[in-house]
PDB file of N, CA and C in Angstrom:
ATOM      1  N   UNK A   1     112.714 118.685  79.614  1.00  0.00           N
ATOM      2  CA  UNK A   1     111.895 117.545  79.952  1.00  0.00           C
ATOM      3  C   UNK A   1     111.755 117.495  81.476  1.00  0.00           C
ATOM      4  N   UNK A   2     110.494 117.805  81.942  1.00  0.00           N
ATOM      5  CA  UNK A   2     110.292 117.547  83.642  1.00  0.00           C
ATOM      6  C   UNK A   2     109.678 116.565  83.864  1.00  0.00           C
ATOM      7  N   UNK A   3     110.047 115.670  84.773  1.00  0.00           N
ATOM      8  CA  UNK A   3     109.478 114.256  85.313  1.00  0.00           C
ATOM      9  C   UNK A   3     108.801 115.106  86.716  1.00  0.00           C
ATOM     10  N   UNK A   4     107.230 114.356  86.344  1.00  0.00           N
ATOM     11  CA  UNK A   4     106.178 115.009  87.422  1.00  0.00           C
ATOM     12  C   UNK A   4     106.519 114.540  89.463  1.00  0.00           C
ATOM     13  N   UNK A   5     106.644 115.397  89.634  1.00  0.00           N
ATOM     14  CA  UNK A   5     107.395 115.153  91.161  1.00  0.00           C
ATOM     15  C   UNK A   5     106.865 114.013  91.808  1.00  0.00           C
ATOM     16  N   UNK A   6     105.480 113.466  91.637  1.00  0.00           N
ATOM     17  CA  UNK A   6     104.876 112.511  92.450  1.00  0.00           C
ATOM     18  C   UNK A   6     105.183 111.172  91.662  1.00  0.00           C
ATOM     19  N   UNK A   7     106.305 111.188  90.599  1.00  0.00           N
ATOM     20  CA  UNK A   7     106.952 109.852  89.882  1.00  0.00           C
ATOM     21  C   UNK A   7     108.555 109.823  89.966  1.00  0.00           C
ATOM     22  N   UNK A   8     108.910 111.184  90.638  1.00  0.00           N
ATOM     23  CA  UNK A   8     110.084 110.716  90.827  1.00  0.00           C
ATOM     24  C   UNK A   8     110.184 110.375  92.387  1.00  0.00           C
ATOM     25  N   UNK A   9     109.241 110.631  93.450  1.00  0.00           N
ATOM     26  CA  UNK A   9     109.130 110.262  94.549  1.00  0.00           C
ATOM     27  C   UNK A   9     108.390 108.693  94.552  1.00  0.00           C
ATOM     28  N   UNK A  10     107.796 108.392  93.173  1.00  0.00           N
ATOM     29  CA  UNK A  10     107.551 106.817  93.430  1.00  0.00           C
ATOM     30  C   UNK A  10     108.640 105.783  93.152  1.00  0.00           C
ATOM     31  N   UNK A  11     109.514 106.480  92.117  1.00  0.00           N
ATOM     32  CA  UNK A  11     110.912 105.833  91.489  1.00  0.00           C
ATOM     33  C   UNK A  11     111.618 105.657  92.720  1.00  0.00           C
ATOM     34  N   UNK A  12     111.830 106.686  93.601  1.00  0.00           N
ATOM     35  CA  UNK A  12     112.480 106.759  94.346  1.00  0.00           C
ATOM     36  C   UNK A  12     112.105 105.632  95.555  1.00  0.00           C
ATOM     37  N   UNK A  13     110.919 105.867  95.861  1.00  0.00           N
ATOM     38  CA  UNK A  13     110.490 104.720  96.656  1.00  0.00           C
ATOM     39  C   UNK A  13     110.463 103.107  96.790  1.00  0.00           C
ATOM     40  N   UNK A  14     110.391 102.928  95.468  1.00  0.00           N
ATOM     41  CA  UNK A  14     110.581 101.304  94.281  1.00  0.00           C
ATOM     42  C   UNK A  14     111.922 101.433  94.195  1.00  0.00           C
ATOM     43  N   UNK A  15     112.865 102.395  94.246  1.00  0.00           N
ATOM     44  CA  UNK A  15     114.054 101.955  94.006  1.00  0.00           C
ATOM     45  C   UNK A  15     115.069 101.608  94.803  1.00  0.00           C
ATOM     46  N   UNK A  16     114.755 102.106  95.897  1.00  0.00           N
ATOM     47  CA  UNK A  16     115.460 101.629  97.190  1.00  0.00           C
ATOM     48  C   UNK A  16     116.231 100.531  97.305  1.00  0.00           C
ATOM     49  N   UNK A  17     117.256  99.995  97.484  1.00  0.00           N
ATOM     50  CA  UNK A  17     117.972  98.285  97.469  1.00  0.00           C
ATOM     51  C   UNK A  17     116.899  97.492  98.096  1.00  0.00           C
ATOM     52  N   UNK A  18     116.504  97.711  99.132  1.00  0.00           N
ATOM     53  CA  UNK A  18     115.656  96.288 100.002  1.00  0.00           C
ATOM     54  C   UNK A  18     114.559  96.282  99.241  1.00  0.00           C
ATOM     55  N   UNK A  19     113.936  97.632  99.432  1.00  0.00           N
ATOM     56  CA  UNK A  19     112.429  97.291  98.597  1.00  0.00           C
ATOM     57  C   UNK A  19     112.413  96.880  97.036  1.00  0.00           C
ATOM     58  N   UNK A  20     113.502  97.207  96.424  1.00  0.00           N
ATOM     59  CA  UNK A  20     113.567  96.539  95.158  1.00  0.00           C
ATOM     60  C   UNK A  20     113.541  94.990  94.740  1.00  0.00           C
ATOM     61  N   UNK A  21     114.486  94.527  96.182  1.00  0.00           N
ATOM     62  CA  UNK A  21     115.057  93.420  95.947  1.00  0.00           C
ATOM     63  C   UNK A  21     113.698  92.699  96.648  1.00  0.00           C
ATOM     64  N   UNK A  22     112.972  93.211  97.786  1.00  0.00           N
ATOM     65  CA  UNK A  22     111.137  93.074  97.787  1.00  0.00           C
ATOM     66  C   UNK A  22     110.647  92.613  96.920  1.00  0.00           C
ATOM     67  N   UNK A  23     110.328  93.550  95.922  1.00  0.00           N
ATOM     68  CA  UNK A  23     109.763  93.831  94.672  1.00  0.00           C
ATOM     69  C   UNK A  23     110.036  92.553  93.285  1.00  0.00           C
ATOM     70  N   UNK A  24     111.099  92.355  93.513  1.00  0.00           N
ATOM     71  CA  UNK A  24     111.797  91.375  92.546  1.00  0.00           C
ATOM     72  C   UNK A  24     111.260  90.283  93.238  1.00  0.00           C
ATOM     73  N   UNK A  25     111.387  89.833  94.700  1.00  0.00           N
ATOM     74  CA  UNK A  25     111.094  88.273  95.220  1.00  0.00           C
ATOM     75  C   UNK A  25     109.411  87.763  94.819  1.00  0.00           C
ATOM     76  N   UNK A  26     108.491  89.460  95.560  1.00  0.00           N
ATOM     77  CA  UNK A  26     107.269  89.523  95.444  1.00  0.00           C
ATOM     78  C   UNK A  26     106.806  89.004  93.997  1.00  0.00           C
ATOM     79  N   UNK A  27     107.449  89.749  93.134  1.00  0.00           N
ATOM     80  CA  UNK A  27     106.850  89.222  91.664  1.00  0.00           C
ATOM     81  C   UNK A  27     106.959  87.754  91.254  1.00  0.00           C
ATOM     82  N   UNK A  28     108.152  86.861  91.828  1.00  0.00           N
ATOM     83  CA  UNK A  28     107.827  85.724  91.523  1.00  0.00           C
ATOM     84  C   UNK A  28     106.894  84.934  92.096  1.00  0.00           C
ATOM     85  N   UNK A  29     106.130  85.176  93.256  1.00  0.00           N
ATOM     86  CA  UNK A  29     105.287  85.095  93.725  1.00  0.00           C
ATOM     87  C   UNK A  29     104.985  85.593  95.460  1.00  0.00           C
ATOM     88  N   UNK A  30     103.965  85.201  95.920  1.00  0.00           N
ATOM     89  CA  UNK A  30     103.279  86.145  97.065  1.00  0.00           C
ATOM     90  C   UNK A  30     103.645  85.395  98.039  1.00  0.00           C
ATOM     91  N   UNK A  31     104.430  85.968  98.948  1.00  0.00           N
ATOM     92  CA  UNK A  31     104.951  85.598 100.729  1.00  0.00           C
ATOM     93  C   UNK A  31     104.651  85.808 101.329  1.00  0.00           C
ATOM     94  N   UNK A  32     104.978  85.138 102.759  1.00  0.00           N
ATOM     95  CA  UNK A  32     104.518  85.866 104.177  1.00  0.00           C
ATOM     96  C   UNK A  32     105.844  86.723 105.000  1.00  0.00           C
ATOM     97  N   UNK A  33     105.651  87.138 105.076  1.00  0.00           N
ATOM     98  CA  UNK A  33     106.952  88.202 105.771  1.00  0.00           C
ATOM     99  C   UNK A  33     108.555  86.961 106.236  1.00  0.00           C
ATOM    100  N   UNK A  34     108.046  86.258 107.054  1.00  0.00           N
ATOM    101  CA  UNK A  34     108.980  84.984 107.501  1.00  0.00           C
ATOM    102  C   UNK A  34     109.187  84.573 106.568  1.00  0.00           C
ATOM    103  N   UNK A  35     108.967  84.012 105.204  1.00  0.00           N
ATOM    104  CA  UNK A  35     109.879  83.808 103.824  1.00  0.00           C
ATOM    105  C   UNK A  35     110.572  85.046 103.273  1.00  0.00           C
ATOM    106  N   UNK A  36     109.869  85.706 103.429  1.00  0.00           N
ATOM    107  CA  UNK A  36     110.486  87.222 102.686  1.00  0.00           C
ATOM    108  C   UNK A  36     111.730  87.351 103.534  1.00  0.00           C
ATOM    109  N   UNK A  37     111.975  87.163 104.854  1.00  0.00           N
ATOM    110  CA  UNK A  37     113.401  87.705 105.513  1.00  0.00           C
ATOM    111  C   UNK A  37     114.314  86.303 105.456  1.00  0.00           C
ATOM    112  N   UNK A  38     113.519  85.368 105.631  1.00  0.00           N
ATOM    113  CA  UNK A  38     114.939  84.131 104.977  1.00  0.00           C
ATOM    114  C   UNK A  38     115.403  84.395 103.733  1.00  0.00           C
ATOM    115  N   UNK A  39     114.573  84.669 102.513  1.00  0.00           N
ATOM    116  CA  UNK A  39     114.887  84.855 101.350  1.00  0.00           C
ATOM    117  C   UNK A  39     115.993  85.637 100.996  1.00  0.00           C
ATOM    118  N   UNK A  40     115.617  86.866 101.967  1.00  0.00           N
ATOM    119  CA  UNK A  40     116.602  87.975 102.439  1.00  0.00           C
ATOM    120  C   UNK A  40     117.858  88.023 102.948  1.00  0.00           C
ATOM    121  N   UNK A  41     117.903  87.333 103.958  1.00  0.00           N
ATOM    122  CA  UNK A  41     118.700  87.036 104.755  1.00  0.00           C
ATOM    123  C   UNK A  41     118.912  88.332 105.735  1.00  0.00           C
ATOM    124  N   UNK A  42     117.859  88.913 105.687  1.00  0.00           N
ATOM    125  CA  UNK A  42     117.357  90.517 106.416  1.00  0.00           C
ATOM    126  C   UNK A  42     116.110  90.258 108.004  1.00  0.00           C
ATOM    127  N   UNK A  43     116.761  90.975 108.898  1.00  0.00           N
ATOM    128  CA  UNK A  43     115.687  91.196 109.979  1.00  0.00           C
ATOM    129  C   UNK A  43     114.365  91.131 110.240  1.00  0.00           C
ATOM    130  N   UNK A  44     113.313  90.368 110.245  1.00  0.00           N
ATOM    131  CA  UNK A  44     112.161  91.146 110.428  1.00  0.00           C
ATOM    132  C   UNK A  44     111.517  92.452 110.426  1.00  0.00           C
ATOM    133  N   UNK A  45     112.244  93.487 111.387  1.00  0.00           N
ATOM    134  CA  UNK A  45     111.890  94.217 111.627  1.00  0.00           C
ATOM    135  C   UNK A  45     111.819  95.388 110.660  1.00  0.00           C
ATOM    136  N   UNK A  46     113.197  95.317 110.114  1.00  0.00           N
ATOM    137  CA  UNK A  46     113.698  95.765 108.744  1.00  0.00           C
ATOM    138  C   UNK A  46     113.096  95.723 107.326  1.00  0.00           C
ATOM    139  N   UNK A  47     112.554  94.300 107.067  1.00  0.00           N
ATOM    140  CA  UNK A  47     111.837  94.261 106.456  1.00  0.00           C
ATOM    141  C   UNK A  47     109.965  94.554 106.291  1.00  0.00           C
ATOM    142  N   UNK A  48     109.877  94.494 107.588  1.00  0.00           N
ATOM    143  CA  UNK A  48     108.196  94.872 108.171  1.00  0.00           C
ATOM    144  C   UNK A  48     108.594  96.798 107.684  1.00  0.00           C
ATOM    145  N   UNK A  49     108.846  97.274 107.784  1.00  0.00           N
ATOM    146  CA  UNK A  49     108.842  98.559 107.818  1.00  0.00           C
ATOM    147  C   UNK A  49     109.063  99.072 106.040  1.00  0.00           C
ATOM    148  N   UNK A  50     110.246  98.116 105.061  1.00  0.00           N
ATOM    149  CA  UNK A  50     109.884  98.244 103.855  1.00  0.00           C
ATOM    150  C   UNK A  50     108.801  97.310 103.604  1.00  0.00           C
ATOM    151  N   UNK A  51     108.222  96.740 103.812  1.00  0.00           N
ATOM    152  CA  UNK A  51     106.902  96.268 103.173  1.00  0.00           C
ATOM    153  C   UNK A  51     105.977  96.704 103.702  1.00  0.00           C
ATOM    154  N   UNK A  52     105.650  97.721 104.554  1.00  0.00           N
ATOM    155  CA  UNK A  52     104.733  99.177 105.001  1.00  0.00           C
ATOM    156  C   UNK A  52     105.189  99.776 104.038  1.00  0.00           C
ATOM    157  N   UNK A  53     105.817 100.488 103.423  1.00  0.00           N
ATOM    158  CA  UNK A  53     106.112 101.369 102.797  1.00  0.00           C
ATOM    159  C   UNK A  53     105.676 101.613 101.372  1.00  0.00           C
ATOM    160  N   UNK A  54     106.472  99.727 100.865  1.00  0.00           N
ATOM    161  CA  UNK A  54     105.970  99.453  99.710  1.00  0.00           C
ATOM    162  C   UNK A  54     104.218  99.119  99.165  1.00  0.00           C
ATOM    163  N   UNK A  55     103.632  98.997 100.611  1.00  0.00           N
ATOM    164  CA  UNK A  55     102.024  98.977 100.845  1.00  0.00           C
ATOM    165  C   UNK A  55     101.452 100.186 100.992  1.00  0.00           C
ATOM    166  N   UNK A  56     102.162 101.358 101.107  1.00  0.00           N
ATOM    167  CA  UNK A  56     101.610 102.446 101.786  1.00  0.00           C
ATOM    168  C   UNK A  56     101.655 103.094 100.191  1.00  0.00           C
ATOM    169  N   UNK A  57     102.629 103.096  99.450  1.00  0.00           N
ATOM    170  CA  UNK A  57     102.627 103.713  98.188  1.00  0.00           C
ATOM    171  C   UNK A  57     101.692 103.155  96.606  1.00  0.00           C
ATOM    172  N   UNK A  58     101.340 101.818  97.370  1.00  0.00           N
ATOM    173  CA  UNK A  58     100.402 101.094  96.128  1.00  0.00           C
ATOM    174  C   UNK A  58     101.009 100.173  95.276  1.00  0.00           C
ATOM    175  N   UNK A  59     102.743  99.796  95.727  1.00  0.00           N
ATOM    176  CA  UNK A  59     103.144  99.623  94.727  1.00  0.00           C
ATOM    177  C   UNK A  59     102.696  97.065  95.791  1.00  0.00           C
ATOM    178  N   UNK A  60     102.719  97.069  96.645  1.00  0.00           N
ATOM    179  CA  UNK A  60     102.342  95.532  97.026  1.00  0.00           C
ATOM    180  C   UNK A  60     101.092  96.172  97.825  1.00  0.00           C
ATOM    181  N   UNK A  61     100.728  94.944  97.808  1.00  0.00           N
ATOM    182  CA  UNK A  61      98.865  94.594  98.554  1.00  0.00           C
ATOM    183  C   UNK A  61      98.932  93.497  99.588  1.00  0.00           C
ATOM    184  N   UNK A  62      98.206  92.745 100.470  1.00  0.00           N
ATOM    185  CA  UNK A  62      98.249  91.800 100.933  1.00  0.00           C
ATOM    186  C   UNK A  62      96.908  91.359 101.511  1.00  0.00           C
ATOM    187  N   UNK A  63      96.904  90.065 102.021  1.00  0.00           N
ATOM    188  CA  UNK A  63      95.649  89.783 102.709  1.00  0.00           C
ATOM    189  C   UNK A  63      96.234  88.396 103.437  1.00  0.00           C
ATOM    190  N   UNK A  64      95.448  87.908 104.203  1.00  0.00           N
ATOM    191  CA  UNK A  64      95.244  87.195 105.106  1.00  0.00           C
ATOM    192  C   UNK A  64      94.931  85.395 104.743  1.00  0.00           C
ATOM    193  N   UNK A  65      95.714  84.927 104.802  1.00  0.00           N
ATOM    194  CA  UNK A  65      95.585  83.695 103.989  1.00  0.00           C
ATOM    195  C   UNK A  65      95.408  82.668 105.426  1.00  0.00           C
ATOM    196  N   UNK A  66      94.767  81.539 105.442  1.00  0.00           N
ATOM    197  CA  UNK A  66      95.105  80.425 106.112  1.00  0.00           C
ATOM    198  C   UNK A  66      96.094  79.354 105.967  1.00  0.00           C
ATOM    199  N   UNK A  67      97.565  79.367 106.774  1.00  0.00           N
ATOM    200  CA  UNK A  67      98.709  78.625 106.232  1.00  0.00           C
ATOM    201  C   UNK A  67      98.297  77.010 106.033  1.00  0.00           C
ATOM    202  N   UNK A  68      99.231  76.236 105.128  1.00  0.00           N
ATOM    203  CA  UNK A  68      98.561  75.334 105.206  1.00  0.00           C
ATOM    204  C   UNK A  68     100.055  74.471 105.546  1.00  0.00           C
ATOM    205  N   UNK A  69     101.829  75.550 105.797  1.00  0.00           N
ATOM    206  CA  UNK A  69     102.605  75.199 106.125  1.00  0.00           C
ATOM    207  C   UNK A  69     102.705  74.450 107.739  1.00  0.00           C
ATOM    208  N   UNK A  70     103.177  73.578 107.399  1.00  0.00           N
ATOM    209  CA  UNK A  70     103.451  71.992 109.039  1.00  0.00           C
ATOM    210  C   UNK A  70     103.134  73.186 109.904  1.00  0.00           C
ATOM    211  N   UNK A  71     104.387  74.127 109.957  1.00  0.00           N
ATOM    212  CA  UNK A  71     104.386  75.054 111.810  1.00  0.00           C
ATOM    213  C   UNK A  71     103.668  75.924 111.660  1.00  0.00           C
ATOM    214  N   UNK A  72     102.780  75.904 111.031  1.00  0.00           N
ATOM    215  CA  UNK A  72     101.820  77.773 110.963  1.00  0.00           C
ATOM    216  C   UNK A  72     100.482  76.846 110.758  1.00  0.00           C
ATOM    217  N   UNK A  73     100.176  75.798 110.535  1.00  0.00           N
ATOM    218  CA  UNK A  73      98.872  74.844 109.713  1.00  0.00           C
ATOM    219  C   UNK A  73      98.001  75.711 110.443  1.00  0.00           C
ATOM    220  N   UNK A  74      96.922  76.035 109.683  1.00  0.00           N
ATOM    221  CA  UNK A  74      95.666  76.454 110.085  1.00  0.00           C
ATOM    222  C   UNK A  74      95.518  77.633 110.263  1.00  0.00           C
ATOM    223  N   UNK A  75      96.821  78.539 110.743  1.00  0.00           N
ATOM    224  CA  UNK A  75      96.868  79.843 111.505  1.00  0.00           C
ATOM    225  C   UNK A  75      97.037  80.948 110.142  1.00  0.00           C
ATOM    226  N   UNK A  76      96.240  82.051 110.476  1.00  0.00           N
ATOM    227  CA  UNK A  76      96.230  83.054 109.284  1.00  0.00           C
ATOM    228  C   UNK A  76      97.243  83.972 109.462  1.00  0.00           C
ATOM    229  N   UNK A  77      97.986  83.936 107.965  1.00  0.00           N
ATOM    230  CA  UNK A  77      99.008  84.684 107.647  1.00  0.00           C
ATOM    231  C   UNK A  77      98.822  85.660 106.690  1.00  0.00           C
ATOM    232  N   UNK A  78      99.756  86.289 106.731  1.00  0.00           N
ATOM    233  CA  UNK A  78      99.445  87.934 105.707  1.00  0.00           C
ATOM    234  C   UNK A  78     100.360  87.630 104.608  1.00  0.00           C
ATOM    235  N   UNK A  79      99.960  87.474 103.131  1.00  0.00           N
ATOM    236  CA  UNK A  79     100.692  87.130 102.429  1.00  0.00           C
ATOM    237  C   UNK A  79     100.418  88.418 101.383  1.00  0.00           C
ATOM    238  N   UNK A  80     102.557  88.816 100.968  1.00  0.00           N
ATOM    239  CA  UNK A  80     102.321  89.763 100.029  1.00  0.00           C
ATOM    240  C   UNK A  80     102.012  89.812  98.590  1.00  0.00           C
ATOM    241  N   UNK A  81     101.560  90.461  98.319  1.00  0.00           N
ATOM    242  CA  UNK A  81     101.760  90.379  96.373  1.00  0.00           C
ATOM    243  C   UNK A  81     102.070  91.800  95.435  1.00  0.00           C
ATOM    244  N   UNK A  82     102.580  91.981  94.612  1.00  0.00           N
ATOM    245  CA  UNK A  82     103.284  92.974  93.740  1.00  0.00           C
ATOM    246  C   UNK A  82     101.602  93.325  92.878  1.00  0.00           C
ATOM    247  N   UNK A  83     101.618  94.772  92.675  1.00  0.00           N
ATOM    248  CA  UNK A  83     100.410  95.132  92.624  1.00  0.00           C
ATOM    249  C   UNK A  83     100.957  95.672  90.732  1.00  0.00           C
ATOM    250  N   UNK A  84      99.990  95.625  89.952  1.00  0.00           N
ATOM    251  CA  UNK A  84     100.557  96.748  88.326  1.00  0.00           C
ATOM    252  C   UNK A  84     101.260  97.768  88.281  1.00  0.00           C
ATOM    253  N   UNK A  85     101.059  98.303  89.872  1.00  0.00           N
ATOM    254  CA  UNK A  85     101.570  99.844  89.866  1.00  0.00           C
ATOM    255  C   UNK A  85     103.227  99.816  89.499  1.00  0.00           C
ATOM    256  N   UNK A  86     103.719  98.981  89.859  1.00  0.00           N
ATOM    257  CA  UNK A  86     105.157  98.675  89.702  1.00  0.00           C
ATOM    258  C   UNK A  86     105.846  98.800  88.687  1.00  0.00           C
ATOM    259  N   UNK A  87     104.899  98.132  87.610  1.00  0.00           N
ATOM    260  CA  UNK A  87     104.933  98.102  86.121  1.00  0.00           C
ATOM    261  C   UNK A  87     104.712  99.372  85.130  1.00  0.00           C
ATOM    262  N   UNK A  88     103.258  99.776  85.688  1.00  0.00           N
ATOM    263  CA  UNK A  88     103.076 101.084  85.356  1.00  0.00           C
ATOM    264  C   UNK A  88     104.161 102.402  86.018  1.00  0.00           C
ATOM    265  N   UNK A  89     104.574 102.499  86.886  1.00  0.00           N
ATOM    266  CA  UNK A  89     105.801 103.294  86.963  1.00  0.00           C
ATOM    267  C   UNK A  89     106.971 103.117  86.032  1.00  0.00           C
ATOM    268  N   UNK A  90     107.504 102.222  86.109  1.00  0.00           N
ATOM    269  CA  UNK A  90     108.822 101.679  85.452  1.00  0.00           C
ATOM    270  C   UNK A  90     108.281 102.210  83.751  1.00  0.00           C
ATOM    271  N   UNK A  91     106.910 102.194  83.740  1.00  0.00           N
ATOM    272  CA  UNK A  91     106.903 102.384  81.873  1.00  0.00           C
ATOM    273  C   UNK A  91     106.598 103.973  81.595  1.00  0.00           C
ATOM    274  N   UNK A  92     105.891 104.669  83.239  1.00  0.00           N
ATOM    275  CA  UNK A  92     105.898 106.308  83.232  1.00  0.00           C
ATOM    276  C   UNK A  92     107.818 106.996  82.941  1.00  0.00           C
ATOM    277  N   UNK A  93     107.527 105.683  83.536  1.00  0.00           N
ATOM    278  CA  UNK A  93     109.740 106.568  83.825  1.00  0.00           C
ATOM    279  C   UNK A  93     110.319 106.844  82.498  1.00  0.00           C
ATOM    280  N   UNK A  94     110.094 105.399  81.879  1.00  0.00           N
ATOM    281  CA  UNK A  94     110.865 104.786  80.732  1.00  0.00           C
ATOM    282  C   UNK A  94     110.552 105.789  79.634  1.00  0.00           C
ATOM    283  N   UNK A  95     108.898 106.332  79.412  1.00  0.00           N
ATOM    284  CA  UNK A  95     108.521 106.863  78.173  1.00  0.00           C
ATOM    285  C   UNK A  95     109.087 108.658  78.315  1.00  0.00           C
ATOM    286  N   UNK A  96     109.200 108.650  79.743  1.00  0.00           N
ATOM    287  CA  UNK A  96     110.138 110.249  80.259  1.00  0.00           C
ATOM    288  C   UNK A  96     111.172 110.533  79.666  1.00  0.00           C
ATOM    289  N   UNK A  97     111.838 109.543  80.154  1.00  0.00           N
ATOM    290  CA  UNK A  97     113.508 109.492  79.999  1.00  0.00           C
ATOM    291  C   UNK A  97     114.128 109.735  78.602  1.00  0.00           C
TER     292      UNK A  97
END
């Protein structure tokens, strides 16, 4: 049984501790980076670089929202969201295995 190389390099990518634990927050719903690292209790910087990653592979999306939070009111923020691909991996893996 061979698992096709460009799904075990996506497993691998989704499976990571931070970006997983990403992945898990993202699905309950869509953040802006500054919730995502309180949530975390993780760096900015740290986290900006897995949520490039997790954007770069297809597995979150984002866009540009207008906050409507007290200290951000008005100002546009980049909010993430968990894309199918996530799902659809986890069920490429599952029907492999």
């Amino acid at each position: 049984m061979k698992i096709k190389d460009s799904l075990v390099k996506e497993v691998h990518v989704l499976l990571h501790p931070m970006r997983y634990r990403i992945v898990e927050l993202l699905a309950e719903k869509p953040m802006h980076i500054n919730a995502i690292c309180k949530a975390l209790g993780e760096e900015r910087r740290l986290v900006s670089y897995h949520l490039l990653t997790l954007e770069e592979y297809g597995f979150l999306n984002s866009n540009y929202e207008i906050s409507e939070q007290p200290k951000s009111k008005g100002k546009a923020i980049r909010k993430y969201r968990v894309t199918g691909k996530v799902e659809k991996v986890f069920l490429e893996l599952k029907e492999r295995l």
